[in-house]
N, C-alpha and C. Protein backbone atom coordinates (compact mmCIF):
# COMPACT_ATOMS: atom_id res chain seq x y z
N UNK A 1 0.84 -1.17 0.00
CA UNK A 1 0.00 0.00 0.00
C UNK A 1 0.89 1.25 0.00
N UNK A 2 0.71 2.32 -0.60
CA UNK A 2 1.45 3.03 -0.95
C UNK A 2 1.28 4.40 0.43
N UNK A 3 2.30 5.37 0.77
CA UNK A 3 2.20 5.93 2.21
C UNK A 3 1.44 7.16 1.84
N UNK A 4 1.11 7.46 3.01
CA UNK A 4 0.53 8.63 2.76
C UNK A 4 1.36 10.00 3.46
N UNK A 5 1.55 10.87 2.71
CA UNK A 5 2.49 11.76 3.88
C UNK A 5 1.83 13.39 3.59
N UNK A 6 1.65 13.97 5.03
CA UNK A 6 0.75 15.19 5.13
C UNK A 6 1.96 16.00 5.11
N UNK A 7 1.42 16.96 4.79
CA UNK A 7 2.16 18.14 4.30
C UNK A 7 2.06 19.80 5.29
N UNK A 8 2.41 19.56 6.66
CA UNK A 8 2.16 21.46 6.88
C UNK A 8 3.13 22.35 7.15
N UNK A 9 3.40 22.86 5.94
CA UNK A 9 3.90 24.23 6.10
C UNK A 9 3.13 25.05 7.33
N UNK A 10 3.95 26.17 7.96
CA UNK A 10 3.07 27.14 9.03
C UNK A 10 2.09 26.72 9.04
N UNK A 11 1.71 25.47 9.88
CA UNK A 11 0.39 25.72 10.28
C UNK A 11 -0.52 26.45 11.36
N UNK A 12 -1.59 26.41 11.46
CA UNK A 12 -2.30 27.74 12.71
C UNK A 12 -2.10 26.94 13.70
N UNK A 13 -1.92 25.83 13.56
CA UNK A 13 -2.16 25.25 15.24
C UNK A 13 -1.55 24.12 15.18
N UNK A 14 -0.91 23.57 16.52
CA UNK A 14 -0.14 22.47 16.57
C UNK A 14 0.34 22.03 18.31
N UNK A 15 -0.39 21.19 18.14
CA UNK A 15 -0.88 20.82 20.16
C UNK A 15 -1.02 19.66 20.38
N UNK A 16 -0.64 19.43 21.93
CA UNK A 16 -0.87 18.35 22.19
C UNK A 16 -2.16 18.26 22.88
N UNK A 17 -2.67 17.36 22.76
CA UNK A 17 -3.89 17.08 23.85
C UNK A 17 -4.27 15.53 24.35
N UNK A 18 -5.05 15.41 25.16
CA UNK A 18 -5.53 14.31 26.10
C UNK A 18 -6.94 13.92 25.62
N UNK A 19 -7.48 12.63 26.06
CA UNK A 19 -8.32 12.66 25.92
C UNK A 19 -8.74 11.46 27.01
N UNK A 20 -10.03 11.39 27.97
CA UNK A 20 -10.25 10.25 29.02
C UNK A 20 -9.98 10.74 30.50
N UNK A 21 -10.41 9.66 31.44
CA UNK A 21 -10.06 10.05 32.82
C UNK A 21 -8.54 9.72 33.00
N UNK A 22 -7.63 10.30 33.82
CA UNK A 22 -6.30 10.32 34.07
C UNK A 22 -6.14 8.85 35.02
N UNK A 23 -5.13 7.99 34.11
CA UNK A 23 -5.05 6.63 33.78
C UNK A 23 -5.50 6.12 32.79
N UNK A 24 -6.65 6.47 31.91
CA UNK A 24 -6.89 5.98 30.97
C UNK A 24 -7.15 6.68 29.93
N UNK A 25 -5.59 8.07 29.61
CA UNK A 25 -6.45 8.90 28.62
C UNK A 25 -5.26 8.20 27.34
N UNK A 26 -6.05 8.99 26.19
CA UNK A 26 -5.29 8.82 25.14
C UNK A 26 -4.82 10.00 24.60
N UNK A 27 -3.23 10.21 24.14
CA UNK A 27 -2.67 11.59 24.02
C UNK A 27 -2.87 11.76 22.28
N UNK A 28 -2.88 12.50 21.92
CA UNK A 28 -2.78 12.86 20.38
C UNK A 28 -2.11 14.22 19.95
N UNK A 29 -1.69 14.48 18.63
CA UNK A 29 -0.94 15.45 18.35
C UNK A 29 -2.03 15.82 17.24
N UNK A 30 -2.49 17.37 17.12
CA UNK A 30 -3.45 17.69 16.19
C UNK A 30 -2.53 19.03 15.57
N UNK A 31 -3.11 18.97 13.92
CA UNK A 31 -1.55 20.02 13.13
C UNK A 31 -3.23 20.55 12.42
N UNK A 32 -3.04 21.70 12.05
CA UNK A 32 -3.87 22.21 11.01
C UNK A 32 -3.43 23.55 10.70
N UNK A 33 -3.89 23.21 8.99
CA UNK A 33 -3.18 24.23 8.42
C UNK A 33 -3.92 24.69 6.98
N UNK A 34 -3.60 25.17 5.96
CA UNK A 34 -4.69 25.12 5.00
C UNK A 34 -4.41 24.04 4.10
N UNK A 35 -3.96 22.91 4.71
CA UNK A 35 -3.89 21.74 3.68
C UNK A 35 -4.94 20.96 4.51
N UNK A 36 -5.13 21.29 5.74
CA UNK A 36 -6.63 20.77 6.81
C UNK A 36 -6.04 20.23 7.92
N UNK A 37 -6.53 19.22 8.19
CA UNK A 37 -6.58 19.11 9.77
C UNK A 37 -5.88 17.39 9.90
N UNK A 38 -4.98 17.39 10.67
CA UNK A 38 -4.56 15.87 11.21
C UNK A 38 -3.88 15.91 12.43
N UNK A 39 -4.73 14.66 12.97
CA UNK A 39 -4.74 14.23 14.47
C UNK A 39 -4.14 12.81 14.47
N UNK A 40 -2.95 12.63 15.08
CA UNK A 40 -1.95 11.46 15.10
C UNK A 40 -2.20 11.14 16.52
N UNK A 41 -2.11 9.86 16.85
CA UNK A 41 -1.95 9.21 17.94
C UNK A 41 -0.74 8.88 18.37
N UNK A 42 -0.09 9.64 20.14
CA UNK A 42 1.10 9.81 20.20
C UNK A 42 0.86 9.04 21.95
N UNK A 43 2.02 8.56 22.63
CA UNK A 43 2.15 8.03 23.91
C UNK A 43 2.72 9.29 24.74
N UNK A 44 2.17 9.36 26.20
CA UNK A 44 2.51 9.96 26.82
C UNK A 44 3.83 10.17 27.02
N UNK A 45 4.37 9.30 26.96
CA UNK A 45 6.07 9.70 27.05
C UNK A 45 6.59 10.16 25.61
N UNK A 46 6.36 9.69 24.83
CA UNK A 46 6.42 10.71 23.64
C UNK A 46 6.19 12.20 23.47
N UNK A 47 4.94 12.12 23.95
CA UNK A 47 4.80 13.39 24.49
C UNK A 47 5.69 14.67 25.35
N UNK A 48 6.40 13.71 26.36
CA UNK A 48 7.16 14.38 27.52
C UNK A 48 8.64 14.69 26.59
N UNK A 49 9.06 13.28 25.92
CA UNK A 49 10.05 13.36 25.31
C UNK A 49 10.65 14.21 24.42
N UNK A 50 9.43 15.01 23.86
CA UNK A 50 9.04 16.01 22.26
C UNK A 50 9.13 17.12 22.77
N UNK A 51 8.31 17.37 24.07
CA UNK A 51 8.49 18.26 24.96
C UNK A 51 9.83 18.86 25.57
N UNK A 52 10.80 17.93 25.89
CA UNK A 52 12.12 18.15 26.48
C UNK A 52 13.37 18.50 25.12
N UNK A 53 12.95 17.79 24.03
CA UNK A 53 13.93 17.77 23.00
C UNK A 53 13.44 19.63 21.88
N UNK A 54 12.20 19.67 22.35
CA UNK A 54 11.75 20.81 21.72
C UNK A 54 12.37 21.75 22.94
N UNK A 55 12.44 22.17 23.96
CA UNK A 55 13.05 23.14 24.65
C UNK A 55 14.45 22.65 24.94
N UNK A 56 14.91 21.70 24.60
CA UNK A 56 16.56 21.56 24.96
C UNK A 56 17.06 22.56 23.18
N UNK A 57 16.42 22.22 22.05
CA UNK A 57 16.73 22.59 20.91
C UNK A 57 16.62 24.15 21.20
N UNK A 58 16.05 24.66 21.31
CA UNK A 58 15.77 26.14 21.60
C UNK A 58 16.55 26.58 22.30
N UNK A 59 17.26 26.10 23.59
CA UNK A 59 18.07 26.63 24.76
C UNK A 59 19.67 26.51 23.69
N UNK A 60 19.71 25.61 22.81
CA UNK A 60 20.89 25.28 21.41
C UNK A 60 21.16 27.19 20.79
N UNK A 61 19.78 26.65 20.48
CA UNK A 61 19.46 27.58 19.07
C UNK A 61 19.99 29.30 20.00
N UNK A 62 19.18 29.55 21.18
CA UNK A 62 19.55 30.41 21.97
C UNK A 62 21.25 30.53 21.81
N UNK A 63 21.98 29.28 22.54
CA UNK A 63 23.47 29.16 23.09
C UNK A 63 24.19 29.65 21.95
N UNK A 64 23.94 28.77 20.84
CA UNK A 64 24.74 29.18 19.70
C UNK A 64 24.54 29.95 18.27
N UNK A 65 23.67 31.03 19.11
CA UNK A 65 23.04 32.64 18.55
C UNK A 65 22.77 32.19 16.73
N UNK A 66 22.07 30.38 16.63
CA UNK A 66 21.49 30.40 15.59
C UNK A 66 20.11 31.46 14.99
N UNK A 67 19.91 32.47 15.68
CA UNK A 67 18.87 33.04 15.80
C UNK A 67 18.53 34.15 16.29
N UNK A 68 18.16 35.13 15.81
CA UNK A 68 18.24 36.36 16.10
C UNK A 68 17.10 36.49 17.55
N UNK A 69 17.81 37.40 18.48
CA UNK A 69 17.69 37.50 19.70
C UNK A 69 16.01 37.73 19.65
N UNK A 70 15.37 38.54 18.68
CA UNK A 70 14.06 38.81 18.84
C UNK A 70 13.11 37.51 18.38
N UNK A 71 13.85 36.82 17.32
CA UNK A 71 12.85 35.43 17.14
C UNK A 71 13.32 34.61 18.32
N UNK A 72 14.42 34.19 18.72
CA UNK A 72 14.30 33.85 20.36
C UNK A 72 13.46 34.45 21.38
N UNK A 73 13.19 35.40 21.31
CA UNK A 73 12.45 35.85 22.90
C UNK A 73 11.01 35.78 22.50
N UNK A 74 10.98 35.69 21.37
CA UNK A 74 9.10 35.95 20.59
C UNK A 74 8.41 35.10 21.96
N UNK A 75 7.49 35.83 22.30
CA UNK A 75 6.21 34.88 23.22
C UNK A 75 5.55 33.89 22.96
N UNK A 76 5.24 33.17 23.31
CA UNK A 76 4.64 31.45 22.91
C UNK A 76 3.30 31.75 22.45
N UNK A 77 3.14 31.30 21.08
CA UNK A 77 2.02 30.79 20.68
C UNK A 77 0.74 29.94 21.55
N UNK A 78 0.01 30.43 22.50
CA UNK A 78 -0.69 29.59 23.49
C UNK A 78 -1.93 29.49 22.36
N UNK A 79 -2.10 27.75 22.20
CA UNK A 79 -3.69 27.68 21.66
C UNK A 79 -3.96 26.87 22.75
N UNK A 80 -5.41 27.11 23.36
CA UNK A 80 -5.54 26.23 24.76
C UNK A 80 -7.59 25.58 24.07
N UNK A 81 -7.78 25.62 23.09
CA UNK A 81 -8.88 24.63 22.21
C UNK A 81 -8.42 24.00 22.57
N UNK A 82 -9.76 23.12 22.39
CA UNK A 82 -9.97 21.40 22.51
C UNK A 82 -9.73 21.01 20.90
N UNK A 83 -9.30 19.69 20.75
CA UNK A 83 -9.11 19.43 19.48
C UNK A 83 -9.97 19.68 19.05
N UNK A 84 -9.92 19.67 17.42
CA UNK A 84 -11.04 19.47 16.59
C UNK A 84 -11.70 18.17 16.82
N UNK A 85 -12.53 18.28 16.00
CA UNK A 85 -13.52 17.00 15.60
C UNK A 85 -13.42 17.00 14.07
N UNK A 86 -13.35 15.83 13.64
CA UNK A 86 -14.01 14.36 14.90
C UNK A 86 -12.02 13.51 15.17
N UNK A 87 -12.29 13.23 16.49
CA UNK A 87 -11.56 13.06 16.49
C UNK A 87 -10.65 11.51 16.47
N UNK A 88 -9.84 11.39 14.97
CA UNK A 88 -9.71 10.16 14.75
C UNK A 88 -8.18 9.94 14.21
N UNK A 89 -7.45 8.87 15.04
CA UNK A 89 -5.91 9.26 14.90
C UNK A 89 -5.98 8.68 13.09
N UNK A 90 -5.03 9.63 12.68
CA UNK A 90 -4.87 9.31 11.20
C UNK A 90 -4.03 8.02 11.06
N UNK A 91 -3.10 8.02 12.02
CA UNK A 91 -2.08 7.07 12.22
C UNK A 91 -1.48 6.76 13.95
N UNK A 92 -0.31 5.96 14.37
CA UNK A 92 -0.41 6.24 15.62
C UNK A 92 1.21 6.61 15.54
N UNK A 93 2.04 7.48 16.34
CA UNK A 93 3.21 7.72 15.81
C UNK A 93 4.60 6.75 16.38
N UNK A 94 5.32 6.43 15.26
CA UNK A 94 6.53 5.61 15.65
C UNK A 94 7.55 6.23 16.17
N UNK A 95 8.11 6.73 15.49
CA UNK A 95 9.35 7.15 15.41
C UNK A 95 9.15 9.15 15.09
N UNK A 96 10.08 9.86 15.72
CA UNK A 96 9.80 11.04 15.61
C UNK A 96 11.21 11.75 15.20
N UNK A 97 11.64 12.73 14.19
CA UNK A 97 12.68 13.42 14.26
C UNK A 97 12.53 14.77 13.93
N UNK A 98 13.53 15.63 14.74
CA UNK A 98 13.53 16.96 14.53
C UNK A 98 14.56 17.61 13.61
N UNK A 99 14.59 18.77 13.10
CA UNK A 99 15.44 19.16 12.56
C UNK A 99 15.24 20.68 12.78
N UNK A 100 16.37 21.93 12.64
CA UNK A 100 16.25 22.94 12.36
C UNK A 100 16.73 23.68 11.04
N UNK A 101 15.92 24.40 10.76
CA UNK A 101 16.37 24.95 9.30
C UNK A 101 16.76 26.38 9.92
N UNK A 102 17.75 26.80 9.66
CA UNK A 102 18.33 28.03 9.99
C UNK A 102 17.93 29.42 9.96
N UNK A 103 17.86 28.80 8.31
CA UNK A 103 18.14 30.03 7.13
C UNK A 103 16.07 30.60 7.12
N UNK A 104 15.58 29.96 7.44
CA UNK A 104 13.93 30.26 7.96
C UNK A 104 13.74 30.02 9.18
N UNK A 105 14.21 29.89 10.08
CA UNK A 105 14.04 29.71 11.50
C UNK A 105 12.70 28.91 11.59
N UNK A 106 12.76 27.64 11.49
CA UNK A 106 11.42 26.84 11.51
C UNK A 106 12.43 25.09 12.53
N UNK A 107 11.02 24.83 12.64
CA UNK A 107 11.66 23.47 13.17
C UNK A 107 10.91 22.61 12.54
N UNK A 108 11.20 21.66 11.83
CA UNK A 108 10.61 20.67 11.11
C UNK A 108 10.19 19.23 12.19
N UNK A 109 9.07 19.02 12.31
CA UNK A 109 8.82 17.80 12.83
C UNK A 109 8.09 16.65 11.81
N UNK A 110 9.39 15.24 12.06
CA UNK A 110 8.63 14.60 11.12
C UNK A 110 8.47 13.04 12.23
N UNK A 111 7.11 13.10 11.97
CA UNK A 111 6.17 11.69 12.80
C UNK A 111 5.90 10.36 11.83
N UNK A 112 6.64 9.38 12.20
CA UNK A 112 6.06 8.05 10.74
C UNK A 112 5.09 7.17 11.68
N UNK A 113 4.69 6.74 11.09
CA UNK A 113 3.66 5.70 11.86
C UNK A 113 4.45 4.14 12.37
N UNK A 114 4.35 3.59 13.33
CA UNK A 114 4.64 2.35 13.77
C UNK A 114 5.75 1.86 13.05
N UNK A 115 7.31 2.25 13.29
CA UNK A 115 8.32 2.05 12.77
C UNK A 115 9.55 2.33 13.18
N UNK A 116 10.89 1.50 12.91
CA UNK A 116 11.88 2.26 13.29
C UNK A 116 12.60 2.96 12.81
N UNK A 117 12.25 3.33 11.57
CA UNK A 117 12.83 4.06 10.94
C UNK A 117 12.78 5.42 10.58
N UNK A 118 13.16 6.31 9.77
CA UNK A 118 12.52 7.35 9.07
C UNK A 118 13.38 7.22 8.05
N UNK A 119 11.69 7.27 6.48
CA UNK A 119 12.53 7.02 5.59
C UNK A 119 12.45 8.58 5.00
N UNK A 120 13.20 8.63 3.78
CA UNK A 120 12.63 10.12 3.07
C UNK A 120 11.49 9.98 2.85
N UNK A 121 11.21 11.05 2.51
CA UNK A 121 10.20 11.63 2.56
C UNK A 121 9.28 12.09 0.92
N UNK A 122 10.16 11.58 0.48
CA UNK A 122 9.48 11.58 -0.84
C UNK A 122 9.81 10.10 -1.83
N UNK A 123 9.63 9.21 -1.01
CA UNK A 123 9.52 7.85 -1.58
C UNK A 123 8.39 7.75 -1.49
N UNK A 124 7.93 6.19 -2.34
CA UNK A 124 6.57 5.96 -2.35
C UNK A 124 6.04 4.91 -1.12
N UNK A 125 6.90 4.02 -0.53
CA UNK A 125 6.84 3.34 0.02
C UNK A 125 7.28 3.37 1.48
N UNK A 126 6.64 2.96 2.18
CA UNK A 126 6.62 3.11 4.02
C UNK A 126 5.81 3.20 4.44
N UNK A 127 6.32 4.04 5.81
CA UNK A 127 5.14 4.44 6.92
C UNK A 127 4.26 5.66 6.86
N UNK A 128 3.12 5.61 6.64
CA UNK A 128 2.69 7.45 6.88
C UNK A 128 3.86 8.08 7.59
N UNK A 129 3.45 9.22 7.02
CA UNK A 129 4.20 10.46 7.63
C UNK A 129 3.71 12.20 7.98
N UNK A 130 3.85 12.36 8.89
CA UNK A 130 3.65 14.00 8.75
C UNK A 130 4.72 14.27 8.88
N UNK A 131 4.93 15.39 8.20
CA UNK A 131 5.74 16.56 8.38
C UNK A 131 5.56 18.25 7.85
N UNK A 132 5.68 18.63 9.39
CA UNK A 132 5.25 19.77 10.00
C UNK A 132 6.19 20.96 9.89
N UNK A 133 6.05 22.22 9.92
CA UNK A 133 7.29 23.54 9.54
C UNK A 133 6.35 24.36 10.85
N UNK A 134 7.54 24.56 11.79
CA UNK A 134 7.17 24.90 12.96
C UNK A 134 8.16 26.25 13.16
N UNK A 135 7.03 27.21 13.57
CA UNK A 135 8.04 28.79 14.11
C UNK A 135 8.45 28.77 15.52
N UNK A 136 9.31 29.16 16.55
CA UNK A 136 10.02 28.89 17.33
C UNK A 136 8.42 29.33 18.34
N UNK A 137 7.34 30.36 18.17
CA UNK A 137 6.00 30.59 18.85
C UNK A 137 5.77 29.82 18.92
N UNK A 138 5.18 28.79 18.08
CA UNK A 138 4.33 27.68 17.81
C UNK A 138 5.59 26.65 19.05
N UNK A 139 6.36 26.63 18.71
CA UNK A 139 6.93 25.41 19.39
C UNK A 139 6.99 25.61 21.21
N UNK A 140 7.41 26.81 21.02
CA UNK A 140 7.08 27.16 22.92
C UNK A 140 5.47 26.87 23.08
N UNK A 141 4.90 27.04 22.39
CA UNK A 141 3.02 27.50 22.89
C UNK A 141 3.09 25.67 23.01
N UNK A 142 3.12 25.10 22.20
CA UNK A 142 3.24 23.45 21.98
C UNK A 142 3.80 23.19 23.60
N UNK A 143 5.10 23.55 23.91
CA UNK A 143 5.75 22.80 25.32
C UNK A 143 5.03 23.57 26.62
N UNK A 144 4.45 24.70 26.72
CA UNK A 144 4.07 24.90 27.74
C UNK A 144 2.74 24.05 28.00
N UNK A 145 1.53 24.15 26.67
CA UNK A 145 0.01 23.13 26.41
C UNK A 145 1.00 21.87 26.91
N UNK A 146 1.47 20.77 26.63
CA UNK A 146 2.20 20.06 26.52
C UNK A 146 2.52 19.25 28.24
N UNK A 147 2.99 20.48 28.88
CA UNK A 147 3.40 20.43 30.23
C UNK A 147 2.25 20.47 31.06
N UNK A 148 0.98 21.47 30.52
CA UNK A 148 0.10 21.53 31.47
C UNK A 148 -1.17 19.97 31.28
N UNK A 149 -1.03 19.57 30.05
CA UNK A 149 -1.66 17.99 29.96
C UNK A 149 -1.24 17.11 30.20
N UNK A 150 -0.14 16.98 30.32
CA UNK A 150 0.32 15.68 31.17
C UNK A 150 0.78 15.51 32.49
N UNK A 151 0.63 17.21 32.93
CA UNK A 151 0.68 17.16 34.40
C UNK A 151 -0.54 16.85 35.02
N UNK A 152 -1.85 17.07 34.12
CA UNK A 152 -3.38 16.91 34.55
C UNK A 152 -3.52 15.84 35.12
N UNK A 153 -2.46 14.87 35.06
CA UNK A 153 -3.00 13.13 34.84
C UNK A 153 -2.91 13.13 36.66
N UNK A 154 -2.24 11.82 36.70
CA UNK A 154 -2.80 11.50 38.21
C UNK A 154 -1.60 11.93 38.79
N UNK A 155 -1.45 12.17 40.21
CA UNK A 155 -0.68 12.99 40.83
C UNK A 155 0.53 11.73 41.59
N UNK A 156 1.53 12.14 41.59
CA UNK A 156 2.48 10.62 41.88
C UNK A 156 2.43 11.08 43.58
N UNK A 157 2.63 9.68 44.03
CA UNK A 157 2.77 9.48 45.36
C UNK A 157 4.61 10.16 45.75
N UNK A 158 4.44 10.46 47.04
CA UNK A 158 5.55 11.19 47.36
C UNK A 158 6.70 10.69 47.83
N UNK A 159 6.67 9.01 48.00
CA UNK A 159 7.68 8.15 48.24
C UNK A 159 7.75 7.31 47.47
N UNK A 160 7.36 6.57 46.07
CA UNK A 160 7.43 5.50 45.40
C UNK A 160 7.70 6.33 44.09
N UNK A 161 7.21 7.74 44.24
CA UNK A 161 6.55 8.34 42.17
C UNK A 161 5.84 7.31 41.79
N UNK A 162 5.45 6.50 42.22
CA UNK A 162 4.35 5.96 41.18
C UNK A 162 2.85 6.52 41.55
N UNK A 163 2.24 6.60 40.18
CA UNK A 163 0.65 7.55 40.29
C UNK A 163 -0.29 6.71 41.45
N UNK A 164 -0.97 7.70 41.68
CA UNK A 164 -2.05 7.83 43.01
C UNK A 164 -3.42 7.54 42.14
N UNK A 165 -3.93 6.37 41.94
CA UNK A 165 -5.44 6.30 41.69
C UNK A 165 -7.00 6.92 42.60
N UNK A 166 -7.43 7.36 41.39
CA UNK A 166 -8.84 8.11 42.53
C UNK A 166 -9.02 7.41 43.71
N UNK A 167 -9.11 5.71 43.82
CA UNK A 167 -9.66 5.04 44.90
C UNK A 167 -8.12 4.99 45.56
N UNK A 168 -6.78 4.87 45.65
CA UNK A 168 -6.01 4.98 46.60
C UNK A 168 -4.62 4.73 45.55
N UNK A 169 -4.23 3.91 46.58
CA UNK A 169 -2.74 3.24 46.16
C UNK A 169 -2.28 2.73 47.00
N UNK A 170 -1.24 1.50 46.44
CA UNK A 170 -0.73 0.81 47.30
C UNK A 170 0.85 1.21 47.36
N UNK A 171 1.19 1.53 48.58
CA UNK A 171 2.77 2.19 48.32
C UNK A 171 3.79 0.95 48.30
N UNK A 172 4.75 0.89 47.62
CA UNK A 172 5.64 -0.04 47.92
C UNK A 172 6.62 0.25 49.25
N UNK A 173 7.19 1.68 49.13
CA UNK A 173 8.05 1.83 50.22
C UNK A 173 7.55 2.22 51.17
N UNK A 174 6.06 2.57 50.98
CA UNK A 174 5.68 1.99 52.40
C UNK A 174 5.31 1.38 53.44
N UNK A 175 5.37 0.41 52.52
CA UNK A 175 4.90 -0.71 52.94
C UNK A 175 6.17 -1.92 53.66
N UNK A 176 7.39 -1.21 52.90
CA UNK A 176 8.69 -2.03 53.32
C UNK A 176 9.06 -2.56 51.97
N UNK A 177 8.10 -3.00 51.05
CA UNK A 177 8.47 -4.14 49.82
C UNK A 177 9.80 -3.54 49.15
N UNK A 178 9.58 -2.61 48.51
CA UNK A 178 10.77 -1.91 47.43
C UNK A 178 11.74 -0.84 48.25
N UNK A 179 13.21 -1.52 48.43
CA UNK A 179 14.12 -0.87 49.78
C UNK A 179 15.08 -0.49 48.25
């Protein structure tokens, strides 16, 4: 079957979001732009991960003055919508890589579906793909949304870190088990 790969230049919006009670939500990445709208299915730690590699790149881009001081300080793009509708992952995402383009100050994100690879991007054959052209706004507004949805989830216990369910939890270290 031949891949399908989305295309957004600047798009208006580009977020993470949740969806479900905390333990059982499902995270997704929604891009829209005037080529339309796509909603990928992404894992919470993916999430966190995209999150940390998108502000470690920036603190780069900052260090080694790839970037003029005013597109560095630009204020974050905050979109705080609920996804669109309807909401249906186009794909679910494998493998993720970033890149920066300089000479346009954009960050390219490219998502393939269930894979280890990333192939180019203009073959016929593989995994879906998006790939996204991101302004340094858009990418802060992305990590702060980002930080505040996956902090929503369940709140970790204060001696194990492992999450606290509505009805309780069972602690390991406090219980003695995990020394």
């Amino acid at each position: 079957m031949p891949r399908i790969v989305y295309r957004h230049d600047q798009p208006s919006r580009f977020i993470a979001s949740a969806i479900g009670e905390p333990g059982q939500r499902e995270f997704f990445l929604q891009v829209k732009s005037d080529d339309g709208v796509n909603t990928i299915g992404i894992e919470k730690g993916q999430v966190i991960a995209l999150t940390e590699r998108f502000e470690e790149l920036i603190r780069e881009i900052r260090r080694g003055k790839l970037a003029s001081p005013d597109e560095i300080s630009v204020k974050p793009l905050i979109d705080n919508k609920p996804l669109e509708l309807p909401i249906e992952a186009d794909f679910l995402v494998g493998i993720i890589s970033i890149t920066w383009e300089n000479d346009r100050v954009y960050l390219n994100l490219q998502a393939a579906s269930q894979d280890d690879e990333i192939y180019l991007d203009d073959i016929d054959e593989g995994p879906d793909l998006i790939v996204v052209k991101l302004k340094i706004e858009q990418v802060k507004g992305f990590c702060e949304r980002a930080r505040e949805i996956v902090n929503a989830g369940r709140p970790s216990c204060a001696f194990c870190a492992l999450p606290i369910d509505p009805i309780g939890h069972l602690c390991p270290r406090a219980n003695g088990y995990r020394r």
